[in-house]
N, C-alpha and C. Protein backbone atom coordinates (compact mmCIF):
# COMPACT_ATOMS: atom_id res chain seq x y z
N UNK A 1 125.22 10.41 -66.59
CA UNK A 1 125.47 11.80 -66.26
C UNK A 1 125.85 11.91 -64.79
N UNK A 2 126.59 12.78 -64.32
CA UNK A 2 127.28 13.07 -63.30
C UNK A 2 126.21 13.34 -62.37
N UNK A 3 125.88 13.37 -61.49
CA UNK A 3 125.14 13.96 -60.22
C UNK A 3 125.80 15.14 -60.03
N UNK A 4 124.74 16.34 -60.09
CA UNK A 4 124.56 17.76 -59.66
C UNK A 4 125.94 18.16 -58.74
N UNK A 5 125.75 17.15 -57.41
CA UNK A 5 126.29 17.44 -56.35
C UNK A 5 127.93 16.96 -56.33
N UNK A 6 128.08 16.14 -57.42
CA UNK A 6 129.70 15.98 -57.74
C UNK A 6 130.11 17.02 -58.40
N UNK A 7 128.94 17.50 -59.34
CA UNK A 7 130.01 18.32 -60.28
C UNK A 7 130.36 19.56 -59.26
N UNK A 8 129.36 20.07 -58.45
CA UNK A 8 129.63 21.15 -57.37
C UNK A 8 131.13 20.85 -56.58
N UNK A 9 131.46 19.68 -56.23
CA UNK A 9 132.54 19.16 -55.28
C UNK A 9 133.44 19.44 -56.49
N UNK A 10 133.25 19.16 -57.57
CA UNK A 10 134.41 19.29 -58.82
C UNK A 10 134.73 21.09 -58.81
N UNK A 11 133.54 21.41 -58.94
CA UNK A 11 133.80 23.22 -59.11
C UNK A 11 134.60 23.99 -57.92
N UNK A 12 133.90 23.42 -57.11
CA UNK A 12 134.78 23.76 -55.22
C UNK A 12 135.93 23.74 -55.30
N UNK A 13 136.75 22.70 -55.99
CA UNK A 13 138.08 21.63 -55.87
C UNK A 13 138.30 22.84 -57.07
N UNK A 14 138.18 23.37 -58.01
CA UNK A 14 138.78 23.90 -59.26
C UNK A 14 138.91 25.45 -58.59
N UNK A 15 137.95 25.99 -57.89
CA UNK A 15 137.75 26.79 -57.00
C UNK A 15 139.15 28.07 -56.35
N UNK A 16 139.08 26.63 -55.63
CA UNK A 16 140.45 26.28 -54.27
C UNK A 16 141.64 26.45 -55.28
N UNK A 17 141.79 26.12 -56.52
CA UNK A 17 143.35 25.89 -57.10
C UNK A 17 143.03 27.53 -57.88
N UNK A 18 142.27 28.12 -58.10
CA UNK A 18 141.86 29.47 -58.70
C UNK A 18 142.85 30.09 -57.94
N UNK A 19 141.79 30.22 -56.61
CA UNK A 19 142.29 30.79 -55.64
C UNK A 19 143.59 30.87 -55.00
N UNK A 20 144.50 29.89 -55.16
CA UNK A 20 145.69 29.69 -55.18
C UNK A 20 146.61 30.34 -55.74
N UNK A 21 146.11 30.05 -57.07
CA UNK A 21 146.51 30.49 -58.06
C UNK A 21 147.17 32.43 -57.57
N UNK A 22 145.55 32.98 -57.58
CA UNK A 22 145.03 34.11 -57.24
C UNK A 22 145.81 35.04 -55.96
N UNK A 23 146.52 34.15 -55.08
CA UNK A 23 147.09 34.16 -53.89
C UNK A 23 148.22 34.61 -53.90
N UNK A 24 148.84 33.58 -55.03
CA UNK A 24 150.50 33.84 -55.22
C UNK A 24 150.41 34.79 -56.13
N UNK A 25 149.63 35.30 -56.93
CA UNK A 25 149.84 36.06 -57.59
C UNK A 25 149.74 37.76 -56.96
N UNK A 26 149.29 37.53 -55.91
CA UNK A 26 149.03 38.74 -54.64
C UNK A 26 150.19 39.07 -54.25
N UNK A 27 150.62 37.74 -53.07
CA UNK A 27 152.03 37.89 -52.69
C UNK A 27 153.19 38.12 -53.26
N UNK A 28 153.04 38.09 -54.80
CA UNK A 28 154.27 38.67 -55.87
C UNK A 28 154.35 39.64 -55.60
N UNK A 29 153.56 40.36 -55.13
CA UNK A 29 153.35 42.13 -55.47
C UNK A 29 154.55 42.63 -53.86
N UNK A 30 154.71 43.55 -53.94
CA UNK A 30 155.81 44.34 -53.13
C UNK A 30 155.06 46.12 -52.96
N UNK A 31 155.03 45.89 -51.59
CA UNK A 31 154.59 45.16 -50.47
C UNK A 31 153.15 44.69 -51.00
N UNK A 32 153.28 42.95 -50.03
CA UNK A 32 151.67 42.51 -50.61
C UNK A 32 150.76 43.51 -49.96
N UNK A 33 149.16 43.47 -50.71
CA UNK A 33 148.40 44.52 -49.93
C UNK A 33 147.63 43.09 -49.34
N UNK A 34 147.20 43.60 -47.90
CA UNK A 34 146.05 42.78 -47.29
C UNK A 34 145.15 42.26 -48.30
N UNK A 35 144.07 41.23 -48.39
CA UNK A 35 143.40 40.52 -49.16
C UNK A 35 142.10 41.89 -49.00
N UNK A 36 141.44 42.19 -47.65
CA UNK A 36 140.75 42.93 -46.88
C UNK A 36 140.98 44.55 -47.61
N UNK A 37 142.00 45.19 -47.83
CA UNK A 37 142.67 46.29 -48.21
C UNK A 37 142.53 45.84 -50.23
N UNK A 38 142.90 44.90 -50.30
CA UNK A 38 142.59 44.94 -51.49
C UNK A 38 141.38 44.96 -52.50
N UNK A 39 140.50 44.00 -51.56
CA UNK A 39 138.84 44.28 -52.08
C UNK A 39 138.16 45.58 -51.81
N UNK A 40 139.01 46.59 -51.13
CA UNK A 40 138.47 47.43 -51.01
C UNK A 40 139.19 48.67 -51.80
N UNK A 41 139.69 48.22 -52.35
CA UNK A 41 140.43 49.07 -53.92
C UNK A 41 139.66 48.41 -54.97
N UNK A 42 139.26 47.37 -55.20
CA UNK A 42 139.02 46.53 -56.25
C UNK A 42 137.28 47.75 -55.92
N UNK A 43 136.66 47.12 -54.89
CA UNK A 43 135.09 47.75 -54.78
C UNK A 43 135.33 49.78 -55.22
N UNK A 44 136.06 50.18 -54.92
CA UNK A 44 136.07 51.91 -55.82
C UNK A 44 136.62 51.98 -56.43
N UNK A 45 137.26 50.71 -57.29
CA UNK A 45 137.40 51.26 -58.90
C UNK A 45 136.43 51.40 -59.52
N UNK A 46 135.59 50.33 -59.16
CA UNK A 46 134.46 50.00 -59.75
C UNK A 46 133.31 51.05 -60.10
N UNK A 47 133.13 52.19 -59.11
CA UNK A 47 132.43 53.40 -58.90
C UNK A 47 133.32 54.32 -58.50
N UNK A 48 132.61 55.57 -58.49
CA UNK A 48 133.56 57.15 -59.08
C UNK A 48 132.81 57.76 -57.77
N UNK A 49 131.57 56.79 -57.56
CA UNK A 49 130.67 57.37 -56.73
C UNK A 49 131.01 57.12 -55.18
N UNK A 50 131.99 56.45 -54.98
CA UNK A 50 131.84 55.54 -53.96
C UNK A 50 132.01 56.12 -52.35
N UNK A 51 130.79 55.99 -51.52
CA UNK A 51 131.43 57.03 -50.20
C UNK A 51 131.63 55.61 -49.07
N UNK A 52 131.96 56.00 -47.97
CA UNK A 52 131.96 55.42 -46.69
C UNK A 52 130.58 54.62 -46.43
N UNK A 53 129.64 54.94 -46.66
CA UNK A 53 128.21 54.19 -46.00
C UNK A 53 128.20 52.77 -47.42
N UNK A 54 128.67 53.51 -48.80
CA UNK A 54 128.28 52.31 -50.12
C UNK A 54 129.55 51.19 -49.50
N UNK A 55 130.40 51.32 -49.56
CA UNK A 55 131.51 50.96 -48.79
C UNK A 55 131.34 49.81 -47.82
N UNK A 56 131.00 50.51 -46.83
CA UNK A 56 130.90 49.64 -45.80
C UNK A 56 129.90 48.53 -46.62
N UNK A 57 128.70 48.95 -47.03
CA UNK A 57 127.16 48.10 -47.32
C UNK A 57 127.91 46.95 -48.23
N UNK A 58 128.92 46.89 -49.69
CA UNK A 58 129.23 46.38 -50.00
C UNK A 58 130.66 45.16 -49.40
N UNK A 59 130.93 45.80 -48.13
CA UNK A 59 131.64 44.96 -47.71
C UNK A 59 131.18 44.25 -46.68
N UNK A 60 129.58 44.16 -46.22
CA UNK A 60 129.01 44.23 -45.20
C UNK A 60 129.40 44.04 -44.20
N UNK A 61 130.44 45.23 -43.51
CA UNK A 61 130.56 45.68 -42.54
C UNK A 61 130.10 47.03 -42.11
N UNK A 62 130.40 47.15 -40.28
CA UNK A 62 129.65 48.58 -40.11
C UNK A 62 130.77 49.64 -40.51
N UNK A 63 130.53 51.04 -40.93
CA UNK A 63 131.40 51.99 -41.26
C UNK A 63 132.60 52.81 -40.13
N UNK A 64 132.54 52.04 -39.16
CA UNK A 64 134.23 52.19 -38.70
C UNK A 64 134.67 51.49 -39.18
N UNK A 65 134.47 49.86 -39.43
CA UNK A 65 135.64 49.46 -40.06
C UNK A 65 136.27 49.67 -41.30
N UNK A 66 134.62 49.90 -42.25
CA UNK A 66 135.52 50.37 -43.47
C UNK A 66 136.50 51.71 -43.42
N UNK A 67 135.48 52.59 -42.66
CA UNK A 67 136.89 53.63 -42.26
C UNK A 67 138.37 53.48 -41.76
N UNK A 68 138.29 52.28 -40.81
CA UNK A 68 139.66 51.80 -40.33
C UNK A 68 140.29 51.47 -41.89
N UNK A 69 139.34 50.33 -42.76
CA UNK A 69 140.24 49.74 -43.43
C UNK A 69 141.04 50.97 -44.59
N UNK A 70 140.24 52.32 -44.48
CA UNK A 70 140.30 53.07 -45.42
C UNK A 70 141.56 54.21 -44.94
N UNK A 71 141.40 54.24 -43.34
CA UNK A 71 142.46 55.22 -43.37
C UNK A 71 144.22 54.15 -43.35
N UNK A 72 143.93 52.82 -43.19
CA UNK A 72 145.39 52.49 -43.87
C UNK A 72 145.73 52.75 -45.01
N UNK A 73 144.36 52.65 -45.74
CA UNK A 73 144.72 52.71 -47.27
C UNK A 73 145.66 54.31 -47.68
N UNK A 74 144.49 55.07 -46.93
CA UNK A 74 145.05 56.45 -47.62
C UNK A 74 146.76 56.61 -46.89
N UNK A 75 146.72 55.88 -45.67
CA UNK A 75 148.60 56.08 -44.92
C UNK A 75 149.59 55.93 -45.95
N UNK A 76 149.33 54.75 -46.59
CA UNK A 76 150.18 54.13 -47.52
C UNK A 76 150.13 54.30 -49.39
N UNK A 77 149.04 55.40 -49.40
CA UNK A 77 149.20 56.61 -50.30
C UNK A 77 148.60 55.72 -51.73
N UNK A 78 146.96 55.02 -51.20
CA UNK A 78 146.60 54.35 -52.25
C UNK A 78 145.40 54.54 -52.52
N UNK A 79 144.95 55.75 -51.88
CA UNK A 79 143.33 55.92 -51.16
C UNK A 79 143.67 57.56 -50.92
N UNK A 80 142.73 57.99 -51.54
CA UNK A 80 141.65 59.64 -50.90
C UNK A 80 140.79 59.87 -50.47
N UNK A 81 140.38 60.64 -49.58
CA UNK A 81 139.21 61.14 -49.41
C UNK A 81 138.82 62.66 -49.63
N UNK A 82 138.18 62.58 -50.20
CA UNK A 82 137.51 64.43 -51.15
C UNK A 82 135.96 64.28 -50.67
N UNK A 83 135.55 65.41 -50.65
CA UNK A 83 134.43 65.89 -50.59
C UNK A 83 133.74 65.80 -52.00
N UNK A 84 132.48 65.33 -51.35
CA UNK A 84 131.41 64.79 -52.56
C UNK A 84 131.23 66.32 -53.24
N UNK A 85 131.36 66.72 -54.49
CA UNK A 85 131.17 67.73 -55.21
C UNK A 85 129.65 68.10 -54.88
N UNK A 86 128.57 66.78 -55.12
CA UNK A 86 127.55 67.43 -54.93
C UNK A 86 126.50 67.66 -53.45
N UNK A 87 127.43 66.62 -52.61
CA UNK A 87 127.16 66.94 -51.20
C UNK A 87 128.17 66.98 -50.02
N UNK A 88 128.44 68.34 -49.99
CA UNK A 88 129.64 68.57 -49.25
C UNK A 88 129.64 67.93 -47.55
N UNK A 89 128.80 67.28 -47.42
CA UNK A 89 128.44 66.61 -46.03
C UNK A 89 128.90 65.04 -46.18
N UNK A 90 129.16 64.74 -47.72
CA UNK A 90 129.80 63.27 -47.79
C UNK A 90 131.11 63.28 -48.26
N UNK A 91 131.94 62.18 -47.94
CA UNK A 91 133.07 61.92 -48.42
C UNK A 91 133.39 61.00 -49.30
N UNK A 92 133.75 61.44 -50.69
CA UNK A 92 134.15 60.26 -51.61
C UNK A 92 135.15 59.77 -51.68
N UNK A 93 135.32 58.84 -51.76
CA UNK A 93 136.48 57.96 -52.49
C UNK A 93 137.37 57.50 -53.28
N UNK A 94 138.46 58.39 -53.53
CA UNK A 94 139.02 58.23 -54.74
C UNK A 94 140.22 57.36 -54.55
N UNK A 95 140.52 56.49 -55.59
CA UNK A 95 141.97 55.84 -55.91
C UNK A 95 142.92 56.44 -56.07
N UNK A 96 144.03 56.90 -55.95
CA UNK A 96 145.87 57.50 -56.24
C UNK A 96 145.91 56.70 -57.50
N UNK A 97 147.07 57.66 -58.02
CA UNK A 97 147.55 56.28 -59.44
C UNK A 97 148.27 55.71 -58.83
N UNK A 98 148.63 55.46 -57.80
CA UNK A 98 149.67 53.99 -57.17
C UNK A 98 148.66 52.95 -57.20
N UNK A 99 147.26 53.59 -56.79
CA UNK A 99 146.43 52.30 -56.04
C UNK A 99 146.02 51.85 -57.76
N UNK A 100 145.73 52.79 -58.70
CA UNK A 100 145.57 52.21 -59.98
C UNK A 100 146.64 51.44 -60.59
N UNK A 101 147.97 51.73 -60.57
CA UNK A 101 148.86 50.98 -61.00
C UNK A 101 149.03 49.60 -60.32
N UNK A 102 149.08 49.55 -58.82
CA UNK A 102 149.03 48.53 -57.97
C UNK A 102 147.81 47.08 -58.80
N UNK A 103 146.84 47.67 -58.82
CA UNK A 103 145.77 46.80 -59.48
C UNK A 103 146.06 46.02 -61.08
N UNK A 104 146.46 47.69 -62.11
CA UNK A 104 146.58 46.62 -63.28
C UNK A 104 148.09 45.97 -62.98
N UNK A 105 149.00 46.20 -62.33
CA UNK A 105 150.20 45.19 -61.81
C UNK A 105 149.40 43.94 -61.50
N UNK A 106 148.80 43.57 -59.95
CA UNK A 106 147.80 42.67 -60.17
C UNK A 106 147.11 41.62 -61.15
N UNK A 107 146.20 42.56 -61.61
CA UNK A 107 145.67 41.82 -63.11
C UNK A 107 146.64 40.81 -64.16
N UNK A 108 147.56 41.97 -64.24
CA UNK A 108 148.61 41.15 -65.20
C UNK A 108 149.32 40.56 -64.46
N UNK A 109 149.86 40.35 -63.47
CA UNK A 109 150.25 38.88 -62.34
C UNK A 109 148.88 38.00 -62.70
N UNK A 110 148.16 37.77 -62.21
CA UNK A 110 147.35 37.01 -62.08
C UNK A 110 146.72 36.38 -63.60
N UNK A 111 146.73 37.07 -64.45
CA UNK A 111 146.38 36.58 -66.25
C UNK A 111 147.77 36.02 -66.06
N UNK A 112 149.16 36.19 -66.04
CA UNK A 112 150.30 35.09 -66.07
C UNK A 112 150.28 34.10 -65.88
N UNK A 113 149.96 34.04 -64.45
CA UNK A 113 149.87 32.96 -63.53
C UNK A 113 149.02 31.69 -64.43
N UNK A 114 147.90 32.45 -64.61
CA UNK A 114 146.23 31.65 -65.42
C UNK A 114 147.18 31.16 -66.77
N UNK A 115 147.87 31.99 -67.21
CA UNK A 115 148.49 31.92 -68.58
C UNK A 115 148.96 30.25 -68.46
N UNK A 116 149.69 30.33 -67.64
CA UNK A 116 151.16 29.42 -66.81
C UNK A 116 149.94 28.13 -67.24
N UNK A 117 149.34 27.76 -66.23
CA UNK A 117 148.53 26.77 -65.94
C UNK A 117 147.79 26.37 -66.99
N UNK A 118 147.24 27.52 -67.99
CA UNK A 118 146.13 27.50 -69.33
C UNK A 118 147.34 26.55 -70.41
N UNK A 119 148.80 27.17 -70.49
CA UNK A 119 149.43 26.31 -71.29
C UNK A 119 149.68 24.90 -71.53
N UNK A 120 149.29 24.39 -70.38
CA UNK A 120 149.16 22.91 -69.69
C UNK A 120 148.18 22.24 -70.16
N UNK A 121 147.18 23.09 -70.67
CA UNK A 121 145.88 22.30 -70.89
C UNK A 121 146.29 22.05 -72.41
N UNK A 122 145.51 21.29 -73.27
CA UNK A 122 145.70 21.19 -74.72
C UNK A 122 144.54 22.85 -75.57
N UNK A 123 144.69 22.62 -76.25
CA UNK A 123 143.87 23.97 -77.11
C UNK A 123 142.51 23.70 -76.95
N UNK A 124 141.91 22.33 -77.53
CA UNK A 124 140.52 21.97 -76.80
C UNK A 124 139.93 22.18 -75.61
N UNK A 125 141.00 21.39 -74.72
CA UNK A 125 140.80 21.48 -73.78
C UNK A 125 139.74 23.02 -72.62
N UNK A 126 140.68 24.06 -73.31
CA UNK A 126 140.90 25.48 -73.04
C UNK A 126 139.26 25.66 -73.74
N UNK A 127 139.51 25.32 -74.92
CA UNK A 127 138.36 25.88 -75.54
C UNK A 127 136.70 25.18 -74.70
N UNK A 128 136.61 23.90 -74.50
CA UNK A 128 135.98 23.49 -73.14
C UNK A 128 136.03 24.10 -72.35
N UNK A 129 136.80 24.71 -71.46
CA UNK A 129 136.83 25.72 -70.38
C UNK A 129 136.21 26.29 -70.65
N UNK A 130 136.33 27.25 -71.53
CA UNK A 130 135.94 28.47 -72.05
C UNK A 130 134.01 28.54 -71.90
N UNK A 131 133.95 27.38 -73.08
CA UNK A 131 132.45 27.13 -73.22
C UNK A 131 132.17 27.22 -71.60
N UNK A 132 132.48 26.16 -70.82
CA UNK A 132 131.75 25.79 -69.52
C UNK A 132 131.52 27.25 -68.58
N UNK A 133 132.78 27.65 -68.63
CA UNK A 133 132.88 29.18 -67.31
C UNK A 133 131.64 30.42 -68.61
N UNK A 134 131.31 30.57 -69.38
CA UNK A 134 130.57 30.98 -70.05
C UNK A 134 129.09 30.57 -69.60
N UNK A 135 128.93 29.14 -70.04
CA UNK A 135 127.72 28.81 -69.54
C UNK A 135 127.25 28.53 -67.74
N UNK A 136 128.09 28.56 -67.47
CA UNK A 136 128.21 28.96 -65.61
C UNK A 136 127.58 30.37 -65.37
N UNK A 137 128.34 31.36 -65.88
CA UNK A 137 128.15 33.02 -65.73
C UNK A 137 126.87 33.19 -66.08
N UNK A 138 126.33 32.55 -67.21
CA UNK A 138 125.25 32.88 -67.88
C UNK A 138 123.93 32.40 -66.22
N UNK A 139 124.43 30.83 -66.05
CA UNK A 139 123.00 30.21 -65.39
C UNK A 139 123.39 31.33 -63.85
N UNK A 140 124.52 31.26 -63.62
CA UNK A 140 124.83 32.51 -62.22
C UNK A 140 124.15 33.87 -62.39
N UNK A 141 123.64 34.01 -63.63
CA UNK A 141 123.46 35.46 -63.88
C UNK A 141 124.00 36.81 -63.75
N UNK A 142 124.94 36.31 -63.49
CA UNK A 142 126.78 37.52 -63.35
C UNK A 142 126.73 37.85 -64.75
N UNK A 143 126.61 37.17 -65.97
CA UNK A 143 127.14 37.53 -67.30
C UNK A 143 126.54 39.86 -67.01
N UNK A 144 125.81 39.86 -67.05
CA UNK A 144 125.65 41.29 -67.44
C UNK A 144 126.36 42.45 -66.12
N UNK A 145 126.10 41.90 -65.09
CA UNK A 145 126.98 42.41 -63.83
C UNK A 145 128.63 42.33 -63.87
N UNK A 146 129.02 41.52 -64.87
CA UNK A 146 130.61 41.00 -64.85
C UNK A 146 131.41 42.56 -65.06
N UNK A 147 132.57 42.72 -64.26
CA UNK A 147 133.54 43.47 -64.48
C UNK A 147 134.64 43.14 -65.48
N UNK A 148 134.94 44.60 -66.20
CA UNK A 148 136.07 44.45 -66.98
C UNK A 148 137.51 44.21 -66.75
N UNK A 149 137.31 44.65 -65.68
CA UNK A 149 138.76 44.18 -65.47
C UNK A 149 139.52 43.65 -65.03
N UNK A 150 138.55 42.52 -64.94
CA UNK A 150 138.87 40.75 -63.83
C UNK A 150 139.12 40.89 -62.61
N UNK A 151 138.94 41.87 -61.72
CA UNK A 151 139.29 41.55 -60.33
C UNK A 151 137.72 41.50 -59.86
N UNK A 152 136.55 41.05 -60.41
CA UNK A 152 135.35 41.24 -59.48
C UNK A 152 135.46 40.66 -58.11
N UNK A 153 136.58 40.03 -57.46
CA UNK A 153 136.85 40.06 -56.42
C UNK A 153 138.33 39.97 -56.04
N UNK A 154 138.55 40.48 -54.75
CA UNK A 154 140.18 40.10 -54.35
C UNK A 154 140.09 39.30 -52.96
């Protein structure tokens, strides 16, 4: 059996080519969005709720920057800010349908890309994958936290 600490160097190494992967499938997009700008569309899709202080906490930074990163967003017409319905002293966060379209554009770049590379493998093969990134999620304990709509990160 493999030692723990290879298979980790194996996962790292599979990682890195994800991410690659994940990269070019960014820079397809017109105009690319920042990596920075993009996790921060990806983090308020996710919630309806989302203000400046959840924001920042999840990006753990302090809340000028997420504000910086937020008023590019809204310049370039991908990002709102509205008043919290139920506390008019906060500001929520809403997505544009550009910034929604921008994303599932995204998604489906990036399932291509995976597509591209998945065809390469044999059908077993895939189906091994499958099992392993399953039983990964499970021992990570992500399986019940997992997002639907594959960007749990950008």
């Amino acid at each position: 059996m493999e030692r723990v600490t290879d298979v980790a160097a194996a996962v790292e190494s599979t990682v890195e080519s994800l991410l690659g992967v994940f990269e070019t499938a960014r820079l397809a997009q017109s105009p690319a969005v920042p990596p920075a700008q993009l996790r921060v569309l990806t983090i308020i899709s996710r919630s309806q709720h989302t203000n400046m202080s959840r924001l920042a906490e999840a990006l753990d930074v302090v809340p000028s920057s997420a504000s910086r990163l937020c008023d590019r967003l809204e310049a370039t017409g991908l990002l709102r800010r509205v008043p919290d319905p139920r506390d008019r002293r906060e500001v929520r966060l809403l997505l544009t349908p550009a910034a929604g379209r921008l994303l599932d554009e995204l998604r489906e770049r990036r399932r291509a890309a995976l597509a591209e590379v998945l065809e390469r493998m044999s059908p077993a093969r895939r189906a091994d994958l499958v099992l392993a990134l399953e039983a990964f999620d499970i021992a990570a304990g992500t399986e019940a936290d997992g997002d639907a709509d594959g960007l749990r990160s950008a």
